[in-house]
N, C-alpha and C. Protein backbone atom coordinates (compact mmCIF):
# COMPACT_ATOMS: atom_id res chain seq x y z
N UNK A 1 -6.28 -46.83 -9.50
CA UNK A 1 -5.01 -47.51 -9.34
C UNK A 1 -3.84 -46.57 -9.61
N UNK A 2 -3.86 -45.41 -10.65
CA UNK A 2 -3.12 -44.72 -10.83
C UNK A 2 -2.57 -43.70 -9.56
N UNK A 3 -3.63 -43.38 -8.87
CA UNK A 3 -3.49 -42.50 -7.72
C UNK A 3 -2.70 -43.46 -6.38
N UNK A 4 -2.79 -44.24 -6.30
CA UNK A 4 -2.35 -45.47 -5.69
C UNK A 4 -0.29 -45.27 -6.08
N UNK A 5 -0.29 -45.37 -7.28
CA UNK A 5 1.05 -45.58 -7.31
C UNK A 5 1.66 -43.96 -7.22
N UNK A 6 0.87 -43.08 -7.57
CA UNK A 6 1.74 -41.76 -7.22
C UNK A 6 1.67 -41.75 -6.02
N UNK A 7 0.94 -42.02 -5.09
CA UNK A 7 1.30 -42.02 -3.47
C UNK A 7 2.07 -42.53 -3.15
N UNK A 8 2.30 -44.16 -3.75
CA UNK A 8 3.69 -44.93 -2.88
C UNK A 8 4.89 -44.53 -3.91
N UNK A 9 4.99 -43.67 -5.34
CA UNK A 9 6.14 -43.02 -5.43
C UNK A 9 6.31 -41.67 -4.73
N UNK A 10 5.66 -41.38 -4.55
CA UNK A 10 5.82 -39.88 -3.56
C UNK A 10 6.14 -40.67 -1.77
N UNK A 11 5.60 -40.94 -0.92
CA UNK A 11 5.99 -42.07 -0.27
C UNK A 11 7.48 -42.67 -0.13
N UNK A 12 7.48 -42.85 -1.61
CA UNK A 12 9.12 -43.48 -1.41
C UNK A 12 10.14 -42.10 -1.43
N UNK A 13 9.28 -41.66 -2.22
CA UNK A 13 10.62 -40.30 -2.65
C UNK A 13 11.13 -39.70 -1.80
N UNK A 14 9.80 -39.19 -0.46
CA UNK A 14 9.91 -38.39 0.67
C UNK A 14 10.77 -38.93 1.11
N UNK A 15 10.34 -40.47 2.38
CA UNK A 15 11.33 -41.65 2.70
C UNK A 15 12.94 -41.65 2.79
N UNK A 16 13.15 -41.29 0.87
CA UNK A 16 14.59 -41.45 0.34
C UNK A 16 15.07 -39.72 1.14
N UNK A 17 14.72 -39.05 0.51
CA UNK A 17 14.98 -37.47 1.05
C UNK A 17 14.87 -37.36 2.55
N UNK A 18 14.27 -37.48 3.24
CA UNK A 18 14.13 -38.04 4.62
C UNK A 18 15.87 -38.36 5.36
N UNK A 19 15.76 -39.83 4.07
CA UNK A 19 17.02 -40.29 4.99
C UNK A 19 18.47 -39.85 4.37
N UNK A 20 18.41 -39.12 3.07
CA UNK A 20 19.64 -38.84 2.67
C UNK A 20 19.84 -37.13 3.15
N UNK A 21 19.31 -36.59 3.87
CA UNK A 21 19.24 -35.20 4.40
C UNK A 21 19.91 -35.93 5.80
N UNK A 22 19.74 -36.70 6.51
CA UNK A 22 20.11 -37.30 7.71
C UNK A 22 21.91 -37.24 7.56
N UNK A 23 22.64 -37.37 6.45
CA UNK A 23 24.02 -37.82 6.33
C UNK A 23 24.44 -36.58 6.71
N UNK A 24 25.87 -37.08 7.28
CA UNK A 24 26.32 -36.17 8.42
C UNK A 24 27.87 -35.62 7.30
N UNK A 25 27.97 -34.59 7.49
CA UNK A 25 28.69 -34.03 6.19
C UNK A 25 29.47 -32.76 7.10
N UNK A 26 30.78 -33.50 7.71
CA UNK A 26 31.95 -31.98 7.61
C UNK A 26 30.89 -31.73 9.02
N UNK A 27 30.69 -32.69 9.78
CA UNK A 27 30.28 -32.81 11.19
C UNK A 27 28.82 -32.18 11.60
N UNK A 28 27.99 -32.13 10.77
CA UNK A 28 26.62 -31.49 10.71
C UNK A 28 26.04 -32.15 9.52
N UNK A 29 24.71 -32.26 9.74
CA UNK A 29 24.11 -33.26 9.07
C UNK A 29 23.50 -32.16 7.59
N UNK A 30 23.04 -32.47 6.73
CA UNK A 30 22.83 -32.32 5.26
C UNK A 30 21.60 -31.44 5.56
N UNK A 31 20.56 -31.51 6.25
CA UNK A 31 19.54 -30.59 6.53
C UNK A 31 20.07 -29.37 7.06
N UNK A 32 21.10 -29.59 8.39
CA UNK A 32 21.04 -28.35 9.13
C UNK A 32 22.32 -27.27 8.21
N UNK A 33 23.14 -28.00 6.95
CA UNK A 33 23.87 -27.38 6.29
C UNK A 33 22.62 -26.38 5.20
N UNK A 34 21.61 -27.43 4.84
CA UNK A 34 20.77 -26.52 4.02
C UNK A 34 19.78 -25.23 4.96
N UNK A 35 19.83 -25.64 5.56
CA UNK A 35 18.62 -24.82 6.78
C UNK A 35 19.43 -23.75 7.08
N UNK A 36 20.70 -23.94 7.04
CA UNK A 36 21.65 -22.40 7.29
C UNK A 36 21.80 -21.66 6.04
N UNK A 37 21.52 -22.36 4.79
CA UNK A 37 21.88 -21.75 3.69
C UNK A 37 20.91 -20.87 3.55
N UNK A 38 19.36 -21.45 3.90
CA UNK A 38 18.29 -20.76 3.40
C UNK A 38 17.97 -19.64 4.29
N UNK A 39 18.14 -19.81 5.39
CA UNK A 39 18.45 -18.52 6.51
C UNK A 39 18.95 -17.67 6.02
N UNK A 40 20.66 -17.60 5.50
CA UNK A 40 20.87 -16.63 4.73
C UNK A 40 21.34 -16.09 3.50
N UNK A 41 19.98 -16.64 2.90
CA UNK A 41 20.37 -16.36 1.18
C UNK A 41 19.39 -14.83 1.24
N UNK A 42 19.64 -14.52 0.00
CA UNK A 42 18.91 -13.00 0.04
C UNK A 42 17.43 -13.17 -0.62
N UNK A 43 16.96 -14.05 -1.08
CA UNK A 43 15.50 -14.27 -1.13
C UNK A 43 14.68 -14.05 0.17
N UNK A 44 15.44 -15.38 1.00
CA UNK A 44 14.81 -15.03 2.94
C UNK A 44 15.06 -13.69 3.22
N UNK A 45 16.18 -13.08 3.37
CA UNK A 45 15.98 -11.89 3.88
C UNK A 45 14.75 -10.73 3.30
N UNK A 46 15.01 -10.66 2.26
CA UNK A 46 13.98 -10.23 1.40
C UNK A 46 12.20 -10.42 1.97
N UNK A 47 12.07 -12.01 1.79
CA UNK A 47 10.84 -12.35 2.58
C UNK A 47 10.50 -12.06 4.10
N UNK A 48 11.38 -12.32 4.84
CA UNK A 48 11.27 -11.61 6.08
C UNK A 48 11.50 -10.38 6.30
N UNK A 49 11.54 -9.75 5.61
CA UNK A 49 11.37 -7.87 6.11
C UNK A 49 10.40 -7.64 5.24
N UNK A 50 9.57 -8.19 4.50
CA UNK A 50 8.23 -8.40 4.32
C UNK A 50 7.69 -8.72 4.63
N UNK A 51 7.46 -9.98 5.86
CA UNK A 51 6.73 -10.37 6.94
C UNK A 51 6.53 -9.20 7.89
N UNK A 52 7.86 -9.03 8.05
CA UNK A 52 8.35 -8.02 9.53
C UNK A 52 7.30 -6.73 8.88
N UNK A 53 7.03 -6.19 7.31
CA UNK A 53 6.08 -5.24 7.62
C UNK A 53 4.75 -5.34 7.23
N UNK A 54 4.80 -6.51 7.21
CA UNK A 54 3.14 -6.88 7.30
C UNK A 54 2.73 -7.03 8.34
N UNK A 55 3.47 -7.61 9.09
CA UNK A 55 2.76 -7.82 10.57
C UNK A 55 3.16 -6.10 11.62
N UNK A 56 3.97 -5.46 10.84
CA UNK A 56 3.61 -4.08 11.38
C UNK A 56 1.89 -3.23 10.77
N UNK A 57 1.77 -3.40 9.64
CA UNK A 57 0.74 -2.92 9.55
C UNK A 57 -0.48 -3.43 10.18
N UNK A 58 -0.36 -4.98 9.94
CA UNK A 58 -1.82 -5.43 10.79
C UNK A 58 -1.68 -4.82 12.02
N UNK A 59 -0.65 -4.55 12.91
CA UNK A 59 -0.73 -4.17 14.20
C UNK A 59 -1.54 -2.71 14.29
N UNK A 60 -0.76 -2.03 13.11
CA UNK A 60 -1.25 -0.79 13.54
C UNK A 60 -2.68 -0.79 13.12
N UNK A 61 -3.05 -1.32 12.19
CA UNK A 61 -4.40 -1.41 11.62
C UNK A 61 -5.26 -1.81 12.80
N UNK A 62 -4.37 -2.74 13.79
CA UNK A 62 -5.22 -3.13 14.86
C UNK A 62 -5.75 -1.96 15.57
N UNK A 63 -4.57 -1.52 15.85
CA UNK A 63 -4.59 -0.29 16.95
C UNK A 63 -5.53 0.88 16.64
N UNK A 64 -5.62 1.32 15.12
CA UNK A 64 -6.65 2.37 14.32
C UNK A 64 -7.94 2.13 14.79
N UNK A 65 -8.18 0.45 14.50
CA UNK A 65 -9.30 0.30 14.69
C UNK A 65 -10.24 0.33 16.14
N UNK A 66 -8.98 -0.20 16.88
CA UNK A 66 -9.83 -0.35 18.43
C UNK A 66 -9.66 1.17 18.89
N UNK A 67 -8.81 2.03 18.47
CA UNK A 67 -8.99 3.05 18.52
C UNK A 67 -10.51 4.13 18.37
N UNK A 68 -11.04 3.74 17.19
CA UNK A 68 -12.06 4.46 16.53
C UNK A 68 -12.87 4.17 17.43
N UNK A 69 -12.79 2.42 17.50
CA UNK A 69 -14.31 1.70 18.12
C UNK A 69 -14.06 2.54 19.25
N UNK A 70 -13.22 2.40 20.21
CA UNK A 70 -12.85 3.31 21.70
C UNK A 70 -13.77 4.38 21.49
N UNK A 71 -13.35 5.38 20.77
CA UNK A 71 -14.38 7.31 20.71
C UNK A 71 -15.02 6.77 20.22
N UNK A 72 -15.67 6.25 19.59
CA UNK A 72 -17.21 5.55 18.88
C UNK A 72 -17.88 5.80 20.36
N UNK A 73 -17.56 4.03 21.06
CA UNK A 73 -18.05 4.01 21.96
C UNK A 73 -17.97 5.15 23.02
N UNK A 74 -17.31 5.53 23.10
CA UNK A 74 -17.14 6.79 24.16
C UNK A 74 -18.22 7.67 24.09
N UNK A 75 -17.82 8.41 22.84
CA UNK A 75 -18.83 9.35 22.40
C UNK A 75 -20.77 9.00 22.43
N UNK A 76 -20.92 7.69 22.30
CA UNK A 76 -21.83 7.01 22.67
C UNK A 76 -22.45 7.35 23.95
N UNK A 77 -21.64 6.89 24.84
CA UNK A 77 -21.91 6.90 26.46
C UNK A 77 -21.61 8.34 26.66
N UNK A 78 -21.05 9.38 26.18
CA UNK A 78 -21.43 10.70 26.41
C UNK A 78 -22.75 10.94 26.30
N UNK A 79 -22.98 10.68 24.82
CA UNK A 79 -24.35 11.48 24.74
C UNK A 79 -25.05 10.70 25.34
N UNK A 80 -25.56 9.54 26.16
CA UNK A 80 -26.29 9.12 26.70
C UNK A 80 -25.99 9.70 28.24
N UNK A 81 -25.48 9.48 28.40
CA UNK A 81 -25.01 10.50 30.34
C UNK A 81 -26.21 12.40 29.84
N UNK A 82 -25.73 12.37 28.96
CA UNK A 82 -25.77 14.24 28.37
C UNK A 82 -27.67 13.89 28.54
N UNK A 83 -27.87 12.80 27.98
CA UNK A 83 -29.19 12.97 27.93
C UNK A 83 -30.14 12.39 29.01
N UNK A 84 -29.44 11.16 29.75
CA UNK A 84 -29.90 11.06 31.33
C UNK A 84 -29.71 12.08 32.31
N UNK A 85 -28.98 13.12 32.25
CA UNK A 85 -28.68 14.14 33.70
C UNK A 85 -29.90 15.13 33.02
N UNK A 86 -30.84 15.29 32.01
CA UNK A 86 -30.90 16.56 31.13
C UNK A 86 -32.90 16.32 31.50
């Protein structure tokens, strides 16, 4: 029963936040005033040029790797040619 009522207070809470983010404030509504704030506060920036080089490294990490596998395999099908003509 306990779990019951933290759902319909969480439920309500969302609900309330929901609709008091909706009020329209200085001709733009209460969300899209916060949604600009958090865009550019310096925490976000911070976090996104930490994204921006994480997802540079996975790339290159990508690239290392299909790289290797590439002359892996290559070198593979050399020595097999080297040893079918031989």
């Amino acid at each position: 029963m306990e779990e019951l009522k933290f759902v319909t207070k969480c439920l309500a809470f969302t609900s309330l936040m929901v609709v008091l983010m909706q009020v329209k404030v200085g001709g733009a509504s209460v969300e899209s005033h916060t949604f600009r704030w958090l865009q550019g506060s310096t925490v976000s920036q911070y976090i996104q040029s930490a994204a921006a080089g994480g997802a540079m490294a996975l790339r290159n990490l990508g690239r290392g790797l299909g790289d290797g596998v590439a002359s892996t395999v290559d070198g593979f099908q050399e020595g097999a040619h080297e040893k079918a003509i031989r």
